[in-house]
Protein backbone atom coordinates (compact mmCIF):
# COMPACT_ATOMS: atom_id res chain seq x y z
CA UNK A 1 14.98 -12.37 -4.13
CA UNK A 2 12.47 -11.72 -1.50
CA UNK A 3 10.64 -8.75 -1.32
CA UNK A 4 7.88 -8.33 1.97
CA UNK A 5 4.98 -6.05 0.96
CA UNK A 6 3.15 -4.10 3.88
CA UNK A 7 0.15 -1.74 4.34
CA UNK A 8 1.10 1.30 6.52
CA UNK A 9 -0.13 1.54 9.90
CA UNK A 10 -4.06 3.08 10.99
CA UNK A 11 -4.94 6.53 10.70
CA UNK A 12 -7.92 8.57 12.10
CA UNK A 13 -9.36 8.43 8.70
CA UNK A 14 -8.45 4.45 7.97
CA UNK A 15 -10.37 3.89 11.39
CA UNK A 16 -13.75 5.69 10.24
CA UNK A 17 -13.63 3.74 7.05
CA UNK A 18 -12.92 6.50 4.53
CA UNK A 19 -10.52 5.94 1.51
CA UNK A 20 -7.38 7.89 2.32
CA UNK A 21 -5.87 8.20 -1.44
CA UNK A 22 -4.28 10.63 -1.76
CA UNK A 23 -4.99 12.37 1.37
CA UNK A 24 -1.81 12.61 3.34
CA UNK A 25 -2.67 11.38 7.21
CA UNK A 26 -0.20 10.99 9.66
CA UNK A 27 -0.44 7.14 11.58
CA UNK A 28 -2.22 6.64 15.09
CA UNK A 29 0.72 7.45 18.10
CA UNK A 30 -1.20 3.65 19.46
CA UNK A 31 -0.03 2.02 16.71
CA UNK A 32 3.07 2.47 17.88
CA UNK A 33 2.89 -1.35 19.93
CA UNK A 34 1.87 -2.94 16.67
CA UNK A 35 4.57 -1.54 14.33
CA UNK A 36 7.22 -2.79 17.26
CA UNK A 37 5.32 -6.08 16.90
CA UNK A 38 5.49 -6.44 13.11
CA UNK A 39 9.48 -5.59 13.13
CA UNK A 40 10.53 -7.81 15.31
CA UNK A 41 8.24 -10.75 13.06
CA UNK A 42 9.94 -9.55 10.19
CA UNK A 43 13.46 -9.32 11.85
CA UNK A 44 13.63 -12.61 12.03
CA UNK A 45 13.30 -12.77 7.83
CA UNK A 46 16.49 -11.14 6.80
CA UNK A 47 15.03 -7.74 5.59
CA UNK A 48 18.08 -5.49 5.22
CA UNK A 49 16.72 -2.87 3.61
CA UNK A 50 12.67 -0.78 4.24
CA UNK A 51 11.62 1.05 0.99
CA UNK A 52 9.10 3.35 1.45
CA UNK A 53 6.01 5.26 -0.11
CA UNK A 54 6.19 8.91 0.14
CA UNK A 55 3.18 9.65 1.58
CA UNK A 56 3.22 10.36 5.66
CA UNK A 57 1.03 7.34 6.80
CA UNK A 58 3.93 5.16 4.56
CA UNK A 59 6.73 7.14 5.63
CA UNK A 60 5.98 6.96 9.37
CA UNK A 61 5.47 3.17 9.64
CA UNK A 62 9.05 2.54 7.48
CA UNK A 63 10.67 5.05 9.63
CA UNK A 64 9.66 3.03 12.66
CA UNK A 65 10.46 -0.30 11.63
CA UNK A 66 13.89 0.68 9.65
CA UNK A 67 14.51 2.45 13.36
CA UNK A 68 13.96 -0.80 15.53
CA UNK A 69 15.60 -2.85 12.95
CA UNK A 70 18.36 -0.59 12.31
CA UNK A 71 17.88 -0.82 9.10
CA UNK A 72 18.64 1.73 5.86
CA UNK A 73 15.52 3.46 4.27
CA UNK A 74 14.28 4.59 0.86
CA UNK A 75 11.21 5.97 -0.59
CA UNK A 76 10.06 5.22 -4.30
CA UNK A 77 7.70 7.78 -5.41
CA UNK A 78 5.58 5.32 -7.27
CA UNK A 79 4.65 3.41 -4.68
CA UNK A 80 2.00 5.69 -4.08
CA UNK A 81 -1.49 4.97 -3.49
CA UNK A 82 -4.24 5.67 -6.33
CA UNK A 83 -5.68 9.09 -6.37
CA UNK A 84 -9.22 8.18 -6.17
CA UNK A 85 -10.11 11.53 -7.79
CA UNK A 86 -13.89 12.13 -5.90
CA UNK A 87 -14.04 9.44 -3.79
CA UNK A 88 -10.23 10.79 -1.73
CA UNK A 89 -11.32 11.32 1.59
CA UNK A 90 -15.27 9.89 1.75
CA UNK A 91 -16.45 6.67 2.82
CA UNK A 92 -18.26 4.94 0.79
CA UNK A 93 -22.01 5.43 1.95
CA UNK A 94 -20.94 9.59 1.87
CA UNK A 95 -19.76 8.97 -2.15
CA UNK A 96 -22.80 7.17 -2.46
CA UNK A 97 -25.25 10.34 -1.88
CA UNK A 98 -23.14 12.80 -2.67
CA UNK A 99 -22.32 10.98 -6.35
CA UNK A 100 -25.54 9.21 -7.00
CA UNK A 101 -25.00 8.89 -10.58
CA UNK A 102 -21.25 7.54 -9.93
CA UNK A 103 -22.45 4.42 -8.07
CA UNK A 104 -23.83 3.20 -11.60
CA UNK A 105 -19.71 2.36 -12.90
CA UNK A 106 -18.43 2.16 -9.59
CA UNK A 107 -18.32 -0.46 -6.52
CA UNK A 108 -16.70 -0.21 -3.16
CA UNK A 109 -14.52 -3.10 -4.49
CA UNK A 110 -13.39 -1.73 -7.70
CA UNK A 111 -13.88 1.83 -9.02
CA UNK A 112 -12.52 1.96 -12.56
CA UNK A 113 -14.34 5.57 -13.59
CA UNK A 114 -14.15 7.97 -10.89
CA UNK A 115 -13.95 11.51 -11.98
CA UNK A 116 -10.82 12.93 -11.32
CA UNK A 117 -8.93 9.99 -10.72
CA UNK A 118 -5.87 8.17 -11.54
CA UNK A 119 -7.38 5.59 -14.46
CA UNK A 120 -6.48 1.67 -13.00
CA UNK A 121 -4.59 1.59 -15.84
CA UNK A 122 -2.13 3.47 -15.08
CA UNK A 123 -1.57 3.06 -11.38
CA UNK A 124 -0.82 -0.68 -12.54
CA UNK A 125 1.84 0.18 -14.93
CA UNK A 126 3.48 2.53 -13.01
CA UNK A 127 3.37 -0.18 -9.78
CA UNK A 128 5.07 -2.92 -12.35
CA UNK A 129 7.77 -0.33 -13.14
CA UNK A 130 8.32 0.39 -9.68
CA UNK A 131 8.71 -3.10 -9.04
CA UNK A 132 10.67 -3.81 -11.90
CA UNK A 133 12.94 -0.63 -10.64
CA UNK A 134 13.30 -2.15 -6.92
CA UNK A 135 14.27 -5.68 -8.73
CA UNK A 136 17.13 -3.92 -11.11
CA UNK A 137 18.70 -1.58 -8.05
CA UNK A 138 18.08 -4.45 -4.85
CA UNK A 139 18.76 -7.84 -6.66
CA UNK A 140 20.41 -9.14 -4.57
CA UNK A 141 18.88 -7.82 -1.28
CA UNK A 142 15.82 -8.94 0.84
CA UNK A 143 13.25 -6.01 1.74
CA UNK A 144 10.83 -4.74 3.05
CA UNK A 145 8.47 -1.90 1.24
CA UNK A 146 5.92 0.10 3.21
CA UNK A 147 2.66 1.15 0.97
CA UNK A 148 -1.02 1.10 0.32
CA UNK A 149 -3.37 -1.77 0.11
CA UNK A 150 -4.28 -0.64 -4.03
CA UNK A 151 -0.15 -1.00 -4.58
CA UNK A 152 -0.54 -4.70 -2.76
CA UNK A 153 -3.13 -6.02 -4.74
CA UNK A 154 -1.55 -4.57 -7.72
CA UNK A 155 1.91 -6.53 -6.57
CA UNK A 156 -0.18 -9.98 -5.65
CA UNK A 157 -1.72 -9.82 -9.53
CA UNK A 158 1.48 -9.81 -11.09
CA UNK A 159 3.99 -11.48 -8.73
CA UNK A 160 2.17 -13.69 -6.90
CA UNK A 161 -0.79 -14.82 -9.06
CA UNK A 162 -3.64 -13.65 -7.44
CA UNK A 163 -6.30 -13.08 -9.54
CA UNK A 164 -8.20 -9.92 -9.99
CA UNK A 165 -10.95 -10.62 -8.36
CA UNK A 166 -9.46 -12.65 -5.68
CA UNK A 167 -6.54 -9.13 -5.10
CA UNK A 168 -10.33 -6.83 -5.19
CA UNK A 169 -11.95 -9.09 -1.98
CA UNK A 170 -8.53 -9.42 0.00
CA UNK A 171 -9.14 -7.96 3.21
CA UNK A 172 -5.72 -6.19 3.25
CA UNK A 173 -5.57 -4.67 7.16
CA UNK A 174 -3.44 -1.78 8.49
CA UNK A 175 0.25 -3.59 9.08
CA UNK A 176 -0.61 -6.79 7.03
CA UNK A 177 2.52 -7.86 5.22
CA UNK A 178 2.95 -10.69 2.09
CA UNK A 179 5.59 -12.71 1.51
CA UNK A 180 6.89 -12.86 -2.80
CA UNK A 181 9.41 -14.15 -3.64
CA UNK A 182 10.61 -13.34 -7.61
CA UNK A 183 13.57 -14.72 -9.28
CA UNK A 184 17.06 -12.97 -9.18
């Protein structure tokens, strides 16, 4: 089985650097080229099948790809992206003066005790189950799922052995995709 892991197209607020979350942005109309790009790279792989966050930016760049590759789409609600409690929405400099005293736990790498937000813990078990859902349903199909860059690292710790600090520097761009491949 081959599953292809991709980070949804740019947004407004993914261009000025802020950490989306949560926060539910619609993709950049320009990214439009790019997304055509990607499909027709990943056309060539034998996708049959785009699975999908639920969140807009998600949504959008599955629709478009499932669309040029005439392919079927699903969403899986927990491929969601963390809710970063405090930080949804801010860049990192804003957090920084607006939450002085949260700097001292936190890191713009890895932010394991934000107020209000969804503990790591958590957002990595429910990202194995998902996983472990897609695996049980799509066994025997190759696809594609749409999502955020905190679900990809998550996904390249356990199924392709990246390590956790290795998954925290990735520089995971706007349309990147990875390649894992898991046993039936």
């Amino acid at each position: 089985m081959i599953i292809y892991i991709m980070r949804h197209a740019a947004t407004t607020v993914d261009n000025n650097g802020r950490i989306l979350g949560r926060v539910d942005e619609p993709i950049l109309t320009s990214e439009l080229e790019a997304i055509k790009s990607r499909a027709l790279e990943l056309q060539k792989e034998g996708i049959d099948l785009v699975i999908s966050s639920p969140l807009l930016r998600a949504k959008q760049t599955a629709q478009a790809i499932a669309e040029l590759l005439n392919l079927e789409i699903r969403e899986h609600e927990d491929l969601i992206e963390r809710d970063f409690g405090i930080l949804n929405g801010l860049d990192w400099d804003e957090f920084c003066s607006k939450y002085p005293n949260e700097i001292k736990s936190n890191t713009k790498n890895f932010q394991p005790e934000l107020k209000g937000a969804e503990p790591i813990e958590e957002v990595e078990e429910r990202v194995r189950e998902a996983f472990k859902d897609l695996r049980k349903q799509y066994h025997k199909r190759n696809f594609l799922v749409v999502t955020h860059s905190g679900v990809i690292r998550i996904a390249l710790r356990e199924f392709a052995h990246y390590s956790k600090q290795e998954s925290r520097e990735l520089q995971i761009r706007n349309l990147d995709y990875f390649r894992i491949e898991l046993p039936d």
